[in-house]
PDB file of N, CA and C in Angstrom:
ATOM      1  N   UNK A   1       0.849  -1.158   0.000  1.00  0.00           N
ATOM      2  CA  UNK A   1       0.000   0.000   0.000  1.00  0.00           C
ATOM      3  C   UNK A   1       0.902   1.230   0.000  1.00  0.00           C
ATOM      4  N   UNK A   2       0.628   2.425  -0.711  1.00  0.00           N
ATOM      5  CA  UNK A   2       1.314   3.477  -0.531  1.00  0.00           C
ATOM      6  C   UNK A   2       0.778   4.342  -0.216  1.00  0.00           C
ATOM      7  N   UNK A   3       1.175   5.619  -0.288  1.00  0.00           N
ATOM      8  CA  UNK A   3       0.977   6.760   0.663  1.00  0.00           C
ATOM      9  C   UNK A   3       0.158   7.340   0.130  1.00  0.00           C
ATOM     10  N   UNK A   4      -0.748   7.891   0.790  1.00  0.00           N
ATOM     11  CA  UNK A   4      -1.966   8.250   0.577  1.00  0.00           C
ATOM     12  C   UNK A   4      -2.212  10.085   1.185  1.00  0.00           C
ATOM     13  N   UNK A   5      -2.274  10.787   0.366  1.00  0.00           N
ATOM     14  CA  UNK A   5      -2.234  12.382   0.947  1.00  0.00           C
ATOM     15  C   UNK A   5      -3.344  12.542   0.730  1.00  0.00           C
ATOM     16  N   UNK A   6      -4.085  13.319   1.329  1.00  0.00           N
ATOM     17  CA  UNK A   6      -5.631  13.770   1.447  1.00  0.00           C
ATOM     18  C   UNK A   6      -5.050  15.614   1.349  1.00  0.00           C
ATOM     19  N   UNK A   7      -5.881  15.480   0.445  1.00  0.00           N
ATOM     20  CA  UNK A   7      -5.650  17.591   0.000  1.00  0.00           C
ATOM     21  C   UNK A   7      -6.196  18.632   1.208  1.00  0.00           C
ATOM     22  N   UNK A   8      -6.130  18.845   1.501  1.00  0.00           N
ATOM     23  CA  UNK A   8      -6.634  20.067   2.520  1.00  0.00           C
ATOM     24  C   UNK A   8      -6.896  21.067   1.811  1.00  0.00           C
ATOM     25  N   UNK A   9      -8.416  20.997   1.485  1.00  0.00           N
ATOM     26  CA  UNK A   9      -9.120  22.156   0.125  1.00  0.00           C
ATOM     27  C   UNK A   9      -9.754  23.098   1.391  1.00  0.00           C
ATOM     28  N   UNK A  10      -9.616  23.205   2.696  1.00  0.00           N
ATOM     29  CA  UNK A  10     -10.446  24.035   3.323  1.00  0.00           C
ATOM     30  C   UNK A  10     -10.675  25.587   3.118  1.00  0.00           C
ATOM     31  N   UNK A  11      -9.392  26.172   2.314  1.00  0.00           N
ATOM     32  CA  UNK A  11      -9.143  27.319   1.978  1.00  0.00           C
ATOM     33  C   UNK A  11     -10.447  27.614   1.280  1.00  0.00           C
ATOM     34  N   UNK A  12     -10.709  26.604   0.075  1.00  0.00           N
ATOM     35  CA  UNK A  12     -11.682  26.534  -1.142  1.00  0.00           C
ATOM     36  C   UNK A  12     -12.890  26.364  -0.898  1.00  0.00           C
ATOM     37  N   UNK A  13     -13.027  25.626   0.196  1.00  0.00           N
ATOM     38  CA  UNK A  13     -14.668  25.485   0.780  1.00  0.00           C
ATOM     39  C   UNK A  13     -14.729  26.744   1.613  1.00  0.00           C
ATOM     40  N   UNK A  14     -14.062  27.297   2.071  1.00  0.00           N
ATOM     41  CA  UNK A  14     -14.536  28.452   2.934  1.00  0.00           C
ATOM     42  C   UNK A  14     -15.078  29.295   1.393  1.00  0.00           C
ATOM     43  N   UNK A  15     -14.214  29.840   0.670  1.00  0.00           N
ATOM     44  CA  UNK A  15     -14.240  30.888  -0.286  1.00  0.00           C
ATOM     45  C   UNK A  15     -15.680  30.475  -0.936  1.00  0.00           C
ATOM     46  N   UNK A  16     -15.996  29.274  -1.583  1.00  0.00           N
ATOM     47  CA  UNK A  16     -17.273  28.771  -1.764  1.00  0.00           C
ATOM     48  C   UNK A  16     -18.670  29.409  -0.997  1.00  0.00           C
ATOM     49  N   UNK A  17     -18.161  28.735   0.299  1.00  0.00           N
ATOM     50  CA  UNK A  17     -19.661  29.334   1.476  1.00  0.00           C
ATOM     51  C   UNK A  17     -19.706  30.624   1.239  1.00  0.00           C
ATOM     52  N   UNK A  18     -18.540  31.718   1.247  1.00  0.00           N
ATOM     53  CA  UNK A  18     -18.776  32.935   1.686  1.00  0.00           C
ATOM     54  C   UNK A  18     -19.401  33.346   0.392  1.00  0.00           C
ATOM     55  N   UNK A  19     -19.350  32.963  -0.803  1.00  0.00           N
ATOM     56  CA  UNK A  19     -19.654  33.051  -2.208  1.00  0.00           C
ATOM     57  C   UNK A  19     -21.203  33.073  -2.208  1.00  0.00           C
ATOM     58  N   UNK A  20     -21.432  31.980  -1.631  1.00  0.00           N
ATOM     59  CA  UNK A  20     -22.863  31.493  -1.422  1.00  0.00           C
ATOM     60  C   UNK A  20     -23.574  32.839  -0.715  1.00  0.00           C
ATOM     61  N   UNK A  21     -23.130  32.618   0.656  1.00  0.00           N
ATOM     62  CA  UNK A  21     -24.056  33.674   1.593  1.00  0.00           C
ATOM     63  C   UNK A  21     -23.670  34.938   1.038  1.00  0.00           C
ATOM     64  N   UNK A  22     -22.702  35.496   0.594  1.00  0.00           N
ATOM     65  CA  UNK A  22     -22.677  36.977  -0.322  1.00  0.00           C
ATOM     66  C   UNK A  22     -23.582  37.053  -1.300  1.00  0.00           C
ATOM     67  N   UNK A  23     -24.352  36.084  -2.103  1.00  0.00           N
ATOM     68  CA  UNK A  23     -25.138  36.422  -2.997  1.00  0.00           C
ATOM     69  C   UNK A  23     -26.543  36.525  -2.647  1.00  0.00           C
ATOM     70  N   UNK A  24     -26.406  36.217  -1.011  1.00  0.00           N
ATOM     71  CA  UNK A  24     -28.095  36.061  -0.422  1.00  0.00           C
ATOM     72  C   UNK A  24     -27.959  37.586   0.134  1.00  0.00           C
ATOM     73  N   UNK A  25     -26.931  38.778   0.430  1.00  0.00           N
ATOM     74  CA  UNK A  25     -26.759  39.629   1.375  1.00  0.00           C
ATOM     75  C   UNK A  25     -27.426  40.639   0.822  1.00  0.00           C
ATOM     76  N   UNK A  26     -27.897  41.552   1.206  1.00  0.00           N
ATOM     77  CA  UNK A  26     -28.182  43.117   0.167  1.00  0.00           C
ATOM     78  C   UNK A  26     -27.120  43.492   0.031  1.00  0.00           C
ATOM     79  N   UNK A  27     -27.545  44.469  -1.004  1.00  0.00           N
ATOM     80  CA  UNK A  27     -26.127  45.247  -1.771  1.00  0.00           C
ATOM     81  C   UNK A  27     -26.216  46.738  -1.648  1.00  0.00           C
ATOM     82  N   UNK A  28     -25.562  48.295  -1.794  1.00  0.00           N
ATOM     83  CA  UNK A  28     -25.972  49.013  -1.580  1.00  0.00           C
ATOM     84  C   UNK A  28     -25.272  49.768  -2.839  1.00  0.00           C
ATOM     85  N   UNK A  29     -25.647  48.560  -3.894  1.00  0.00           N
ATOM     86  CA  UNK A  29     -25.316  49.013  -5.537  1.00  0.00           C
ATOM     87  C   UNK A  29     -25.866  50.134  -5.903  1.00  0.00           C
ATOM     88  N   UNK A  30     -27.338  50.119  -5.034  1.00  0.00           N
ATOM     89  CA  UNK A  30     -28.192  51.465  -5.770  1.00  0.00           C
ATOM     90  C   UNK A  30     -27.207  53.079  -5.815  1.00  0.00           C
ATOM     91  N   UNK A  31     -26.579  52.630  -4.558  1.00  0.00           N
ATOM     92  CA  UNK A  31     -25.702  54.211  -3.468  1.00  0.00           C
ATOM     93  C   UNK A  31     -24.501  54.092  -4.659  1.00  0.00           C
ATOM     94  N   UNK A  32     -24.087  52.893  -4.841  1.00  0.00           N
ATOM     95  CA  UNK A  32     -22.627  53.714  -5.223  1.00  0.00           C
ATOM     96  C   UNK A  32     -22.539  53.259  -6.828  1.00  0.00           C
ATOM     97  N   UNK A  33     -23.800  52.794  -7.281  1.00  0.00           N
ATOM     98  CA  UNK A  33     -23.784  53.023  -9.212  1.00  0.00           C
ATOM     99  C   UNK A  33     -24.022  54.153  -9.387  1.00  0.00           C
ATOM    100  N   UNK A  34     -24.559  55.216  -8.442  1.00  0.00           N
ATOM    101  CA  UNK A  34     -25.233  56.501  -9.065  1.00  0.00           C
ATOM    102  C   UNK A  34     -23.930  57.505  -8.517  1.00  0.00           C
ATOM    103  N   UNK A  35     -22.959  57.006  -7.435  1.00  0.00           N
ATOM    104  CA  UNK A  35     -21.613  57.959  -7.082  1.00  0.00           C
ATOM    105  C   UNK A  35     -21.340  57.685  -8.226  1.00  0.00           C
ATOM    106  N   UNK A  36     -20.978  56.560  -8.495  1.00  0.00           N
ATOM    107  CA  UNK A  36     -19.629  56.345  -9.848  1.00  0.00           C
ATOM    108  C   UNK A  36     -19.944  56.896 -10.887  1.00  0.00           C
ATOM    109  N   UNK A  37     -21.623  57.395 -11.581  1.00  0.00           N
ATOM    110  CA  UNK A  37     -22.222  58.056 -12.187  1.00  0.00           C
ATOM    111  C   UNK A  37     -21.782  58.932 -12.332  1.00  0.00           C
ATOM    112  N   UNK A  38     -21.775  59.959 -10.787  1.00  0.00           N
ATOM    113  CA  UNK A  38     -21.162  61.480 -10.920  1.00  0.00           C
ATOM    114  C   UNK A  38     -19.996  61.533 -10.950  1.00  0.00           C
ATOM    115  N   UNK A  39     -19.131  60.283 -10.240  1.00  0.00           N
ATOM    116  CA  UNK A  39     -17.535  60.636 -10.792  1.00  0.00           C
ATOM    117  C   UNK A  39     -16.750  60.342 -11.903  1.00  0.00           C
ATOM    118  N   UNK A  40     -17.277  60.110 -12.559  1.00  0.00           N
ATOM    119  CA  UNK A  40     -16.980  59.213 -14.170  1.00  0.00           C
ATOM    120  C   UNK A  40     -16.154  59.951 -14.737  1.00  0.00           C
ATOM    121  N   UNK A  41     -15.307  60.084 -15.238  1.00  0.00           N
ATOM    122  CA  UNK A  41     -15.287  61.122 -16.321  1.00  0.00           C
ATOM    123  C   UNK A  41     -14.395  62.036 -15.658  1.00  0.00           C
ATOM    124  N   UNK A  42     -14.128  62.211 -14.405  1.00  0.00           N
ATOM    125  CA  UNK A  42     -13.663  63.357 -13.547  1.00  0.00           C
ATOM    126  C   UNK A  42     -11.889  62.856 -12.840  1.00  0.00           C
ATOM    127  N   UNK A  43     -11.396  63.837 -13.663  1.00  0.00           N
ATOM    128  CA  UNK A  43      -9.830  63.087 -13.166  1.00  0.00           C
ATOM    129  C   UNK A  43      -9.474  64.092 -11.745  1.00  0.00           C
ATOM    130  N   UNK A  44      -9.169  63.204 -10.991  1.00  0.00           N
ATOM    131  CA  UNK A  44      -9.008  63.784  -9.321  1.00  0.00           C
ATOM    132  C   UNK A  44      -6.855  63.636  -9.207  1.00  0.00           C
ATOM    133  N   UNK A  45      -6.702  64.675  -8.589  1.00  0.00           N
ATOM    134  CA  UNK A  45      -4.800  64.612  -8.985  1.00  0.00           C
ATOM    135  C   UNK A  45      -4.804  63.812  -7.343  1.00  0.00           C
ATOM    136  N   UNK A  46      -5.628  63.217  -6.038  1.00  0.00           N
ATOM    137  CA  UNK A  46      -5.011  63.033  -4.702  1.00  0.00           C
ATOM    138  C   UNK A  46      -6.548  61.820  -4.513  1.00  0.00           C
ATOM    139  N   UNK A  47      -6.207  61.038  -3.813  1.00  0.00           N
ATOM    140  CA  UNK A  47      -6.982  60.309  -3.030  1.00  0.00           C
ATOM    141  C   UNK A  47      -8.003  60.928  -2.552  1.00  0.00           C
ATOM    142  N   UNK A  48      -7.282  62.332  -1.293  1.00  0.00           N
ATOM    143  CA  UNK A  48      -8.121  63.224  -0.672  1.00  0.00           C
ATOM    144  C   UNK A  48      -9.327  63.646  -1.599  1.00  0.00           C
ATOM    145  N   UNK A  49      -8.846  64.211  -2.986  1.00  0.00           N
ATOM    146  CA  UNK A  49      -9.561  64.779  -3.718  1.00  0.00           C
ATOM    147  C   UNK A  49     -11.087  64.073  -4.111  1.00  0.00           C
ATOM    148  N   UNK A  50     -11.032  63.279  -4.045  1.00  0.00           N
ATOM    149  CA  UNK A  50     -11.809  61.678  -4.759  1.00  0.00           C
ATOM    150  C   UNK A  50     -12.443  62.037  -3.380  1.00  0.00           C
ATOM    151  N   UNK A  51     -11.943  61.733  -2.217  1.00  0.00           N
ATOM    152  CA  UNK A  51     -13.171  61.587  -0.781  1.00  0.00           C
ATOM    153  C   UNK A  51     -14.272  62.573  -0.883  1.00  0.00           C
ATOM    154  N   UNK A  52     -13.257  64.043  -1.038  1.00  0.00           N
ATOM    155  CA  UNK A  52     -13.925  65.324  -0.867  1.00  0.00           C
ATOM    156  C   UNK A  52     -15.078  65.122  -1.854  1.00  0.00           C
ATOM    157  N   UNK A  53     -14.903  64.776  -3.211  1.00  0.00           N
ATOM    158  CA  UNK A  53     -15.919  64.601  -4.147  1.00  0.00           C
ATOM    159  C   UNK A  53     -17.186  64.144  -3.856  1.00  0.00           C
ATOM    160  N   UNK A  54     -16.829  62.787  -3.331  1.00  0.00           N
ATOM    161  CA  UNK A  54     -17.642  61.504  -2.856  1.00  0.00           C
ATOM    162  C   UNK A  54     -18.425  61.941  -1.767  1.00  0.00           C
ATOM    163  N   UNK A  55     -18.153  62.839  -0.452  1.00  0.00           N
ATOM    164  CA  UNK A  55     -18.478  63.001   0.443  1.00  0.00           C
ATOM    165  C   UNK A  55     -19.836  64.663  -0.072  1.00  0.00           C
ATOM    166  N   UNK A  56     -19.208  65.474  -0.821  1.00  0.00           N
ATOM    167  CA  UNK A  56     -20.009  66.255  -1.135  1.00  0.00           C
ATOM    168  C   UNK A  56     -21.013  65.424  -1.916  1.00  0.00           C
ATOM    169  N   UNK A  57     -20.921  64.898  -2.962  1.00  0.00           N
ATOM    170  CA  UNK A  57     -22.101  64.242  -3.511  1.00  0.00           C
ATOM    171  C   UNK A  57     -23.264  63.538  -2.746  1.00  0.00           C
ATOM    172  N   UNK A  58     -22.458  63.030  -1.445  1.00  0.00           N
ATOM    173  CA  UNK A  58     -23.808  62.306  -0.708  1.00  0.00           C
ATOM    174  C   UNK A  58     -24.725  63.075   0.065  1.00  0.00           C
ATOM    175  N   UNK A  59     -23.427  64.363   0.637  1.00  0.00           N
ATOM    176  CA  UNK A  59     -24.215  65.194   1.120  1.00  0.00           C
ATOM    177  C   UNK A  59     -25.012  65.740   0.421  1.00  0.00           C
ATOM    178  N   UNK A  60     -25.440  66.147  -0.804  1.00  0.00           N
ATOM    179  CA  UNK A  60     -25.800  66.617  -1.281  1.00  0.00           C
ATOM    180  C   UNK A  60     -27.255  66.258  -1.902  1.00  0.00           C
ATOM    181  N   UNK A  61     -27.136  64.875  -1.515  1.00  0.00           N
ATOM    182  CA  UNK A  61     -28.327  63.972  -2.191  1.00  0.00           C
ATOM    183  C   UNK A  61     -29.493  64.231  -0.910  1.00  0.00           C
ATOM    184  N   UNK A  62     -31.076  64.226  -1.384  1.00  0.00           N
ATOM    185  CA  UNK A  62     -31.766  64.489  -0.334  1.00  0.00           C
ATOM    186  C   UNK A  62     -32.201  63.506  -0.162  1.00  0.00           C
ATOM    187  N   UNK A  63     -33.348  63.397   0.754  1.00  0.00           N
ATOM    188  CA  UNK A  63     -33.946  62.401   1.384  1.00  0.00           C
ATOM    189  C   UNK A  63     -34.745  61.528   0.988  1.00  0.00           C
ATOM    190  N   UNK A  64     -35.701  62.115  -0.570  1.00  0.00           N
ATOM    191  CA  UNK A  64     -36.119  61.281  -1.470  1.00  0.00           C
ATOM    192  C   UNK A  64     -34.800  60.441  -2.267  1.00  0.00           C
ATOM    193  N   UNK A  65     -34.186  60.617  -2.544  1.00  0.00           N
ATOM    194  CA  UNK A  65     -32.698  60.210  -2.680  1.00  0.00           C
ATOM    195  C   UNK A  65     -32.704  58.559  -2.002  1.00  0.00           C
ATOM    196  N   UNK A  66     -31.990  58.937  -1.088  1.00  0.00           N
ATOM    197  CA  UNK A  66     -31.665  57.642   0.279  1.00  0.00           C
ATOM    198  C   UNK A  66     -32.932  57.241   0.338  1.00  0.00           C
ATOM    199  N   UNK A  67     -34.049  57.582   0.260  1.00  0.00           N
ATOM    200  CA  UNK A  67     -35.464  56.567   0.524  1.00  0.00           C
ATOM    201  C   UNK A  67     -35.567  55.349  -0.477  1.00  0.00           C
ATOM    202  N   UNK A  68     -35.800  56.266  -1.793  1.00  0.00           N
ATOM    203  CA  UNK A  68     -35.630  55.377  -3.185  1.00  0.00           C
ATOM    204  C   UNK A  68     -34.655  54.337  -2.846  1.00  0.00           C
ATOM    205  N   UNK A  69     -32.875  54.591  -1.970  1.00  0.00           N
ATOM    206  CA  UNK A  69     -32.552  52.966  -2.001  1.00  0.00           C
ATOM    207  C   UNK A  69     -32.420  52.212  -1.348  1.00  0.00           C
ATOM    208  N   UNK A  70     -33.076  52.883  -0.156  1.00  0.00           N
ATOM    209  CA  UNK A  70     -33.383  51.623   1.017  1.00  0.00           C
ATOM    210  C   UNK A  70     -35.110  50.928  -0.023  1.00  0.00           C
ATOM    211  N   UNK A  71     -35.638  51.608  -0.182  1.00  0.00           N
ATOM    212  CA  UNK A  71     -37.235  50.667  -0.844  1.00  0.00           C
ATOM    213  C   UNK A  71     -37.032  49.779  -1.677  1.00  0.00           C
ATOM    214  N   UNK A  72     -35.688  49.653  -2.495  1.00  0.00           N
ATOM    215  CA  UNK A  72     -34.823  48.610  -3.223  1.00  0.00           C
ATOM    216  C   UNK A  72     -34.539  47.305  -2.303  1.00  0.00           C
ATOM    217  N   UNK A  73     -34.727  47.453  -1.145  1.00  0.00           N
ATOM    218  CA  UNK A  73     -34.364  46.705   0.059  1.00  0.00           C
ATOM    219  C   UNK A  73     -35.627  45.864  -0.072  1.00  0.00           C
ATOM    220  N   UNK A  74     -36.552  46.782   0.352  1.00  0.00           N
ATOM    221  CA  UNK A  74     -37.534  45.547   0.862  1.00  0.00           C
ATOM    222  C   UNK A  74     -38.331  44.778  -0.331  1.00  0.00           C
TER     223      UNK A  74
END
């Protein structure tokens, strides 16, 4: 009889499950397809620059806004 190695795929079954339950999770695609919308197109020279963008845009969005994508939720 010879030697017999058994693979240790546990790495691969984890990545699997989490695969699984990520596709059952909500997403909050609605929020950031419509950022990437407004930043498209817009060349930023700093990281910072890109936040500042990002951060004014949300502020900026009103409350019918954020309603529309939580109701995507339920």
């Amino acid at each position: 009889m010879g030697i017999v190695m058994q693979e240790d795929d546990i790495i691969t079954q984890h990545a699997i499950c989490l695969r699984r339950m990520a596709s059952r999770w909500r997403s909050d695609y609605f929020l950031l397809s419509k950022l990437k919308e407004h930043l498209s197109g817009t060349k930023f020279s700093s990281d910072s620059d890109v936040k500042t963008a990002a951060e004014n845009w949300l502020n900026g969005q009103g409350r019918d806004f954020y309603q529309a994508g939580l109701n995507k939720f339920r």
